[in-house]
PDB file of N, CA and C in Angstrom:
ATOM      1  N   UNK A   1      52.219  34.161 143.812  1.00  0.00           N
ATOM      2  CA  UNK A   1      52.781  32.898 144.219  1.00  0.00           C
ATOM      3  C   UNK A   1      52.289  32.573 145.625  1.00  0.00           C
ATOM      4  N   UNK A   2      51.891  31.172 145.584  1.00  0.00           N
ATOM      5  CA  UNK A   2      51.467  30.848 147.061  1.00  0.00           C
ATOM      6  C   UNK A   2      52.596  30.800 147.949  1.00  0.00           C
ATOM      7  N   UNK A   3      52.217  31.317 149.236  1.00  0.00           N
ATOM      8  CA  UNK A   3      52.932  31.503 150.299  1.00  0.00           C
ATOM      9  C   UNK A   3      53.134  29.298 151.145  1.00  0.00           C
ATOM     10  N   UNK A   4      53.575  28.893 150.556  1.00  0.00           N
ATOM     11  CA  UNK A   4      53.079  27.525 151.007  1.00  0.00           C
ATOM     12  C   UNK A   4      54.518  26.380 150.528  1.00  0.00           C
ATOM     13  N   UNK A   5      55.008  25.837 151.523  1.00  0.00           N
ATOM     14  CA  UNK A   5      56.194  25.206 151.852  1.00  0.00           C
ATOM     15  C   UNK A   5      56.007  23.802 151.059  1.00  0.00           C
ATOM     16  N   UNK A   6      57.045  23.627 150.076  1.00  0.00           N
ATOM     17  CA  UNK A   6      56.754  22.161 149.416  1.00  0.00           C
ATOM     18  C   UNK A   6      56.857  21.371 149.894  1.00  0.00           C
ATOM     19  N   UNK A   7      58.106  21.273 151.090  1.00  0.00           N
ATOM     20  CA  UNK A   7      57.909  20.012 151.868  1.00  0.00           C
ATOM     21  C   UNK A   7      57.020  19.557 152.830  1.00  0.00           C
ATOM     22  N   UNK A   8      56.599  20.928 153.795  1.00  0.00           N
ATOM     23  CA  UNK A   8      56.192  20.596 154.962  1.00  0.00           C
ATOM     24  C   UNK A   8      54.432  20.973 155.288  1.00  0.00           C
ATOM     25  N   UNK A   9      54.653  21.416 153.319  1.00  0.00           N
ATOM     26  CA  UNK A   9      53.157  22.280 153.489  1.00  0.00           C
ATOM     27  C   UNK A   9      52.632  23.241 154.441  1.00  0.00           C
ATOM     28  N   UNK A  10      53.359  23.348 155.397  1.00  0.00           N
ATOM     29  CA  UNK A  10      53.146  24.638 156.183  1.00  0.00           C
ATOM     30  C   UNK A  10      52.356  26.296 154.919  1.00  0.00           C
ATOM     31  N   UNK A  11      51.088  26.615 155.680  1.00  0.00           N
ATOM     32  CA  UNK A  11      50.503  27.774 154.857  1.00  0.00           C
ATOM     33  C   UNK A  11      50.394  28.866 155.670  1.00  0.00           C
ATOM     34  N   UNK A  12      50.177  30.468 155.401  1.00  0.00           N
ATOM     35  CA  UNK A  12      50.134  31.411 156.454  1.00  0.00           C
ATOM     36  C   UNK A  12      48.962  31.178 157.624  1.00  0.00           C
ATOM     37  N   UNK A  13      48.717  31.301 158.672  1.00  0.00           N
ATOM     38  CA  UNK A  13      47.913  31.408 160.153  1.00  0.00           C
ATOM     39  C   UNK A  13      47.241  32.495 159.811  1.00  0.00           C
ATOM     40  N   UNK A  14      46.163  32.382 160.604  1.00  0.00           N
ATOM     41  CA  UNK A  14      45.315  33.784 160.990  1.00  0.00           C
ATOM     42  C   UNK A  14      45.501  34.118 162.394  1.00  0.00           C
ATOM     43  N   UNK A  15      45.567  35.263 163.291  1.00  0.00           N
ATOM     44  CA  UNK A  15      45.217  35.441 164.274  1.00  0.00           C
ATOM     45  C   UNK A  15      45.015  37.060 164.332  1.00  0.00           C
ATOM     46  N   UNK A  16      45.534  38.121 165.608  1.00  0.00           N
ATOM     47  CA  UNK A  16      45.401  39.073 165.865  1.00  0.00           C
ATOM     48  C   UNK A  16      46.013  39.560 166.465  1.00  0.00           C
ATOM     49  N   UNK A  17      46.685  41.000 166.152  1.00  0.00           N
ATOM     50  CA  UNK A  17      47.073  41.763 166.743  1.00  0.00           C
ATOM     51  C   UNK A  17      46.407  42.094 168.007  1.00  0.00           C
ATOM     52  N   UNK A  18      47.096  42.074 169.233  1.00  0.00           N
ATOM     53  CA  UNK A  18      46.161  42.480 170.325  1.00  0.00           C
ATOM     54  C   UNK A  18      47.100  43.765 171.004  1.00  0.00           C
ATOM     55  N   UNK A  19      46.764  45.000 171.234  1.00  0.00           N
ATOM     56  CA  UNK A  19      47.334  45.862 171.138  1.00  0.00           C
ATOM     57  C   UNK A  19      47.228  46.038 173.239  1.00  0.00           C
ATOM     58  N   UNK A  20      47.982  47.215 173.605  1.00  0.00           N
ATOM     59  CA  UNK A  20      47.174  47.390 175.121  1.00  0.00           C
ATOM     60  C   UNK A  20      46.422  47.096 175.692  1.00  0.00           C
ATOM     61  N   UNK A  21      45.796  47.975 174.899  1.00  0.00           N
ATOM     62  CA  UNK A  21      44.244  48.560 175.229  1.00  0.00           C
ATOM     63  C   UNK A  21      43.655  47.278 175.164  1.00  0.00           C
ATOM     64  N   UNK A  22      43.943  45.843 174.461  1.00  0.00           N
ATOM     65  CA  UNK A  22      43.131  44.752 174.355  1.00  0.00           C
ATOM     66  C   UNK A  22      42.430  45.151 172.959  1.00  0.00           C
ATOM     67  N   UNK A  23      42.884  46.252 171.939  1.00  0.00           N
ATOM     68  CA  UNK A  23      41.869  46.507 170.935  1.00  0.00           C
ATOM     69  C   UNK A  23      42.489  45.112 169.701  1.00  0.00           C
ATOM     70  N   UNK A  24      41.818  44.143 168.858  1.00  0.00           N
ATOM     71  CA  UNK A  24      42.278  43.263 168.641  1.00  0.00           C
ATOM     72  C   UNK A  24      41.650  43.289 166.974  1.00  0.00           C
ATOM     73  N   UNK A  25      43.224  43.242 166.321  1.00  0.00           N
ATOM     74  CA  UNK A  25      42.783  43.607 164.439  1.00  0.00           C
ATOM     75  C   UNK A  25      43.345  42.239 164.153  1.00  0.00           C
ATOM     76  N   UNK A  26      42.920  42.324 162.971  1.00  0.00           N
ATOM     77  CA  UNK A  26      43.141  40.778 162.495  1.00  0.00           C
ATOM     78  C   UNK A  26      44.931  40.429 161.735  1.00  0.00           C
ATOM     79  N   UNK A  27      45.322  39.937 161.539  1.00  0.00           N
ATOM     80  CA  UNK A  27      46.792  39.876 161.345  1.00  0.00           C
ATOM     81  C   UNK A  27      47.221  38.403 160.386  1.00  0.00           C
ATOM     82  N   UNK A  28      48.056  38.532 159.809  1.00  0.00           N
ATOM     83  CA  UNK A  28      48.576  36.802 159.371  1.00  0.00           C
ATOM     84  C   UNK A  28      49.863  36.504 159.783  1.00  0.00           C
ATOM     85  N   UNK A  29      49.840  35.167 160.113  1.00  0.00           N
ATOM     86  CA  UNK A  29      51.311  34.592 160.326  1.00  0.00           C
ATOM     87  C   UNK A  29      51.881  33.610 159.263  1.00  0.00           C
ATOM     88  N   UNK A  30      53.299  34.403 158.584  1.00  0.00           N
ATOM     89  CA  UNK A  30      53.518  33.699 157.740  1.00  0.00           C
ATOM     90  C   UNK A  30      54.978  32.414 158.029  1.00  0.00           C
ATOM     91  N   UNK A  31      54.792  31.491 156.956  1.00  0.00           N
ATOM     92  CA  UNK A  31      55.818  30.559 157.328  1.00  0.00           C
ATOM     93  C   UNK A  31      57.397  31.428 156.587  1.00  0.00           C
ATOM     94  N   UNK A  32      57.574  30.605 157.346  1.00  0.00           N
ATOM     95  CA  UNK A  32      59.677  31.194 156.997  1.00  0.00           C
ATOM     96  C   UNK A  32      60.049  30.941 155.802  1.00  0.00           C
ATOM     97  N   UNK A  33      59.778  31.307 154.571  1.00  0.00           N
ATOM     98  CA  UNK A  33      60.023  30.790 153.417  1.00  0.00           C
ATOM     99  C   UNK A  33      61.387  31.287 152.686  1.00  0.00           C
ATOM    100  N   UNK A  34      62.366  30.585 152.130  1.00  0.00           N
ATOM    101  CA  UNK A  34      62.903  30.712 151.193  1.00  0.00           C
ATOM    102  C   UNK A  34      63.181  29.753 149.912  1.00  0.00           C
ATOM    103  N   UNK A  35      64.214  30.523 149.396  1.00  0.00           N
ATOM    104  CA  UNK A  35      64.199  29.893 148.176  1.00  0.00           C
ATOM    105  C   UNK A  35      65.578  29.215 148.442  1.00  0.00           C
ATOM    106  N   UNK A  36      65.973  28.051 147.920  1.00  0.00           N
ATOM    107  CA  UNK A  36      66.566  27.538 147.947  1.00  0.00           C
ATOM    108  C   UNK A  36      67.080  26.086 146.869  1.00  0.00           C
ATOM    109  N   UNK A  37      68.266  26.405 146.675  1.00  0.00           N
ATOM    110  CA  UNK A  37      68.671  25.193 145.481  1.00  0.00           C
ATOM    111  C   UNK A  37      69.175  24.284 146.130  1.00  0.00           C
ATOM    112  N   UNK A  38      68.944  23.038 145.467  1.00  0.00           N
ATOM    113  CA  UNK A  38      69.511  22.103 145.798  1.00  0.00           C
ATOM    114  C   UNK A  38      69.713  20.975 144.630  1.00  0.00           C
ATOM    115  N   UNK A  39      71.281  20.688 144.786  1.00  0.00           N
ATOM    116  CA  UNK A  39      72.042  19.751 144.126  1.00  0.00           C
ATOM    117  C   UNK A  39      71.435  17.922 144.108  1.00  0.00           C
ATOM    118  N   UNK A  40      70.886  17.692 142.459  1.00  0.00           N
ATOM    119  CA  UNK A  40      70.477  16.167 142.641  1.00  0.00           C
ATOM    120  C   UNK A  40      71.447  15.538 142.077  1.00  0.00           C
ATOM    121  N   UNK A  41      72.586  14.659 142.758  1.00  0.00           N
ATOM    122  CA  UNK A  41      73.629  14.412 142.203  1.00  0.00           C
ATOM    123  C   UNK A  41      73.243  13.195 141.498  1.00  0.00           C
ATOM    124  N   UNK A  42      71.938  12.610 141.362  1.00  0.00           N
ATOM    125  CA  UNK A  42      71.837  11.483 140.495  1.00  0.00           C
ATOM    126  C   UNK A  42      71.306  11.623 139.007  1.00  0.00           C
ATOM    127  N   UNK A  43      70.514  13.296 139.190  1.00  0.00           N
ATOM    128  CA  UNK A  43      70.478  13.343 138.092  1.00  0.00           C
ATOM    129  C   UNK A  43      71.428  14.692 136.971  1.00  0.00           C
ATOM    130  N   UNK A  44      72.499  15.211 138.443  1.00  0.00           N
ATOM    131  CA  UNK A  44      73.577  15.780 137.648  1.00  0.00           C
ATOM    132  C   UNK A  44      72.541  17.109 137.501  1.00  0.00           C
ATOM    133  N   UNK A  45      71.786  17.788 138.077  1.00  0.00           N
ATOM    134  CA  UNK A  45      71.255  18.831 138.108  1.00  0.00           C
ATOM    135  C   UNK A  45      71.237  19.478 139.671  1.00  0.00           C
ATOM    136  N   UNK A  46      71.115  21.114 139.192  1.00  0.00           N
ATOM    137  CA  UNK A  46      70.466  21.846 140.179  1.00  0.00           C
ATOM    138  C   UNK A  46      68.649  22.200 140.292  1.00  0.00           C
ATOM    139  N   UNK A  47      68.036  21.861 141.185  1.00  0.00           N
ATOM    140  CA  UNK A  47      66.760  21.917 141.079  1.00  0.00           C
ATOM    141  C   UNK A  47      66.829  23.316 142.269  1.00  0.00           C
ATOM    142  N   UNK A  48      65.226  24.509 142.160  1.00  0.00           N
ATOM    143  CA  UNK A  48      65.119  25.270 143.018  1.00  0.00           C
ATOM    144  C   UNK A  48      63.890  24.751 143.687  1.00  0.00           C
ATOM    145  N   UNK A  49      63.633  24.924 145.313  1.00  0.00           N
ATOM    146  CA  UNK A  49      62.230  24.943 145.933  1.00  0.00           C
ATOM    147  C   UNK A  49      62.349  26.247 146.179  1.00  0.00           C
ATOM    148  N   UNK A  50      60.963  26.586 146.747  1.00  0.00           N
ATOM    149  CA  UNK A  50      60.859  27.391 148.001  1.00  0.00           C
ATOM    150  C   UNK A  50      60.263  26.464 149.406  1.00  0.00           C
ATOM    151  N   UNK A  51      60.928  26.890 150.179  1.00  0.00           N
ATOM    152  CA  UNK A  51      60.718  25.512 151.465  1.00  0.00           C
ATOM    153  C   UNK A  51      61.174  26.857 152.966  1.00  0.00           C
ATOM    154  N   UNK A  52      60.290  25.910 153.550  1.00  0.00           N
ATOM    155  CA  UNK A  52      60.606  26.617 155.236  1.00  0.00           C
ATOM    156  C   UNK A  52      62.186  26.312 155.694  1.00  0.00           C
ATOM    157  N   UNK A  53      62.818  26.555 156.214  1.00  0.00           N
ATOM    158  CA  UNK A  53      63.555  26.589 156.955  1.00  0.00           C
ATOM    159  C   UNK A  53      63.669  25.015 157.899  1.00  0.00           C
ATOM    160  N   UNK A  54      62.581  24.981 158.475  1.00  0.00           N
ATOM    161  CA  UNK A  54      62.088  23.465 159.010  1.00  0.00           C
ATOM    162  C   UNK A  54      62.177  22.801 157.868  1.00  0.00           C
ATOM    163  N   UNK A  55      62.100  22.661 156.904  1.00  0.00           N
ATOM    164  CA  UNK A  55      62.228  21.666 155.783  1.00  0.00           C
ATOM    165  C   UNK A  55      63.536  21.411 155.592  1.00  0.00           C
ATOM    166  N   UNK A  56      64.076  22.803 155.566  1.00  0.00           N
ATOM    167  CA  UNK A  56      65.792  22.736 154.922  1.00  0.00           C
ATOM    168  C   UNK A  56      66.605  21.673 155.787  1.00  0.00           C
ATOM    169  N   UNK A  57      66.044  21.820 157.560  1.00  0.00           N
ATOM    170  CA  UNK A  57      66.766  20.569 158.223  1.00  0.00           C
ATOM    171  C   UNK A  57      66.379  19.216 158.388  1.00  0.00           C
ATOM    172  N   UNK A  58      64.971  19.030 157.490  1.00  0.00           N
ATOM    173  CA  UNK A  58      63.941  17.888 156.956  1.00  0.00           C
ATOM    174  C   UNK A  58      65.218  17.474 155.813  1.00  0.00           C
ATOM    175  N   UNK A  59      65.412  17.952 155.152  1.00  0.00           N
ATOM    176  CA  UNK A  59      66.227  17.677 153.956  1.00  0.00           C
ATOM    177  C   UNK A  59      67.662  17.656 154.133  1.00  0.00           C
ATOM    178  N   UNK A  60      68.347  18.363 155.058  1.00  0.00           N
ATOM    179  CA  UNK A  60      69.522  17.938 155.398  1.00  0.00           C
ATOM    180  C   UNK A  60      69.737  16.221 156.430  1.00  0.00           C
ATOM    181  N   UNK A  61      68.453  16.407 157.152  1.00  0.00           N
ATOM    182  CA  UNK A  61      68.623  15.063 158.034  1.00  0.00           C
ATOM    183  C   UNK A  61      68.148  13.589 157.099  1.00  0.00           C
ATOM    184  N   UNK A  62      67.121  13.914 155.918  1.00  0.00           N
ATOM    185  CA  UNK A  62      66.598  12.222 155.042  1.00  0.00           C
ATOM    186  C   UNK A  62      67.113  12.220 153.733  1.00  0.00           C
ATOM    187  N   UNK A  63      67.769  13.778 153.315  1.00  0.00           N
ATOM    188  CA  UNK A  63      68.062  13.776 151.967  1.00  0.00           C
ATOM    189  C   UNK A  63      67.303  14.158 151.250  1.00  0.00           C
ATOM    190  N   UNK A  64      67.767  15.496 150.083  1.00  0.00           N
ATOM    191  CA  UNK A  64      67.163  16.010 148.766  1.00  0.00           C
ATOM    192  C   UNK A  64      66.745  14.501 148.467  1.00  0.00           C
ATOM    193  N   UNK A  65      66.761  13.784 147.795  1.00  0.00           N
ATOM    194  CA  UNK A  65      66.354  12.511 147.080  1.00  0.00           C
ATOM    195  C   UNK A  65      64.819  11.791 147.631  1.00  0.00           C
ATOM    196  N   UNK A  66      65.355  11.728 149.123  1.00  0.00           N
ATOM    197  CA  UNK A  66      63.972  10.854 149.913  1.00  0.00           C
ATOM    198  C   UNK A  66      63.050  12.059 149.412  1.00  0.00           C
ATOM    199  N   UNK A  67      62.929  12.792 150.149  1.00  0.00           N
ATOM    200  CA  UNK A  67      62.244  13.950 150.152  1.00  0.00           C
ATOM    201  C   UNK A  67      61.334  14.432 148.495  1.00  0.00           C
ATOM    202  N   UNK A  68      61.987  14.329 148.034  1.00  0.00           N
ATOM    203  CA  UNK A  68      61.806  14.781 147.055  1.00  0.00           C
ATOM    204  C   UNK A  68      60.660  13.347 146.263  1.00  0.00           C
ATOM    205  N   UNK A  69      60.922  12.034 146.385  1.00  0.00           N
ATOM    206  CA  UNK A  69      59.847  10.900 146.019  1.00  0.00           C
ATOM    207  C   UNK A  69      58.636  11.033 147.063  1.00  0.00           C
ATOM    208  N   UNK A  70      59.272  11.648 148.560  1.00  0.00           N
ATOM    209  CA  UNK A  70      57.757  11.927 149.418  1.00  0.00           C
ATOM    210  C   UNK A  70      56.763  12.994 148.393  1.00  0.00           C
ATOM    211  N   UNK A  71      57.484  13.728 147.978  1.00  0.00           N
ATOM    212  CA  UNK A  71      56.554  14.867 147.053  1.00  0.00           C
ATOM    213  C   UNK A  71      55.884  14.369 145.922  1.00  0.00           C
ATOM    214  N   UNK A  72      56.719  13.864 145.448  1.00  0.00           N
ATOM    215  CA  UNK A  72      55.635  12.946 144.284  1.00  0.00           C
ATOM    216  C   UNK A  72      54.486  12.001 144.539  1.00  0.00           C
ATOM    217  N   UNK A  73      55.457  11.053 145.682  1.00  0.00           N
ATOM    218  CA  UNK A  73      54.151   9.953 146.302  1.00  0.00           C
ATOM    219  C   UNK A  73      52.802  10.977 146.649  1.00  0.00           C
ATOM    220  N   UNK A  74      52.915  12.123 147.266  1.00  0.00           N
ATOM    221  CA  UNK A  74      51.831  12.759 147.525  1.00  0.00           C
ATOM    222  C   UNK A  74      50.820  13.685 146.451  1.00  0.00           C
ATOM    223  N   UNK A  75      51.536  14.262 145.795  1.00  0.00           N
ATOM    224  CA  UNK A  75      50.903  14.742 144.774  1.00  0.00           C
ATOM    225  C   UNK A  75      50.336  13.659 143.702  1.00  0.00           C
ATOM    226  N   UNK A  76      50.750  12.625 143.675  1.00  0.00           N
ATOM    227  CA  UNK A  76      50.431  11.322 143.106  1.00  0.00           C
ATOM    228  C   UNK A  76      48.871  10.853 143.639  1.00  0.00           C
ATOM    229  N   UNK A  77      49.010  11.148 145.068  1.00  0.00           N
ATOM    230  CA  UNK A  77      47.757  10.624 145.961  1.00  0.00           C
ATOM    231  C   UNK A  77      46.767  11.536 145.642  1.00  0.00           C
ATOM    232  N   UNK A  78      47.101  13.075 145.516  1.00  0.00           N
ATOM    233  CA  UNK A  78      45.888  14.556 145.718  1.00  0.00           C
ATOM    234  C   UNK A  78      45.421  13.535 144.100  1.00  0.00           C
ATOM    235  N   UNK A  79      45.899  13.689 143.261  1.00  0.00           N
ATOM    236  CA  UNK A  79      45.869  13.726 141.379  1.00  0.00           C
ATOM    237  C   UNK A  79      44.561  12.576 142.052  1.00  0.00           C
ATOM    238  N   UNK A  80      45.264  11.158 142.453  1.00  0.00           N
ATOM    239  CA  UNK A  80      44.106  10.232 142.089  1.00  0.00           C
ATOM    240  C   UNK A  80      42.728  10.163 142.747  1.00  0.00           C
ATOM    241  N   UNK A  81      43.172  10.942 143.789  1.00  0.00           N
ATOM    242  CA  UNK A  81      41.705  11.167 145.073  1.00  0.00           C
ATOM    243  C   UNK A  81      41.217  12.118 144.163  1.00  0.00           C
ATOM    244  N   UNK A  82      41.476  13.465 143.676  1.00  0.00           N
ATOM    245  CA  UNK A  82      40.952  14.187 142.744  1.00  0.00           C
ATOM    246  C   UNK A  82      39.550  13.353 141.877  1.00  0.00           C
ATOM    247  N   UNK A  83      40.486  12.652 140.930  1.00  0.00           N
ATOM    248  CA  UNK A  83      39.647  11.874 139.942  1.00  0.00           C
ATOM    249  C   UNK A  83      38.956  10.773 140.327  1.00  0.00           C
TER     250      UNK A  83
END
């Protein structure tokens, strides 16, 4: 499963461990992911994401609902630029 936030698209970083010595290995930074349900009271269901943390207060401040047509409008856009 991709490591990658539905709302905010946030994906893991690259950088490096840099130790004392300055000896420097390569490392990833991942986003804050959980899983999380959320109640669509219009359509009388529970739906699950996995979403950052930053999303969860994306979605508490515009609403499961807005949020959730931003996701479509966009995946709507990748589909037709695709083809």
């Amino acid at each position: 499963m991709a490591k990658v936030c539905k709302v905010t698209q946030k994906r893991p970083m690259v950088g490096n461990n840099v130790s004392h010595a300055n000896n420097k290995t390569g490392r990833r930074f991942f986003p804050n992911l959980q899983k999380k349900r959320f109640w669509l009271a219009n359509e009388k269901r529970w739906i699950t994401l996995r979403v950052t943390t930053r999303a969860m207060r994306i979605i508490d401040k515009h609403g499961i609902e807005k949020v959730l047509n931003d996701i479509k409008l966009r995946e709507k856009a990748l589909r037709d630029a695709a083809n």
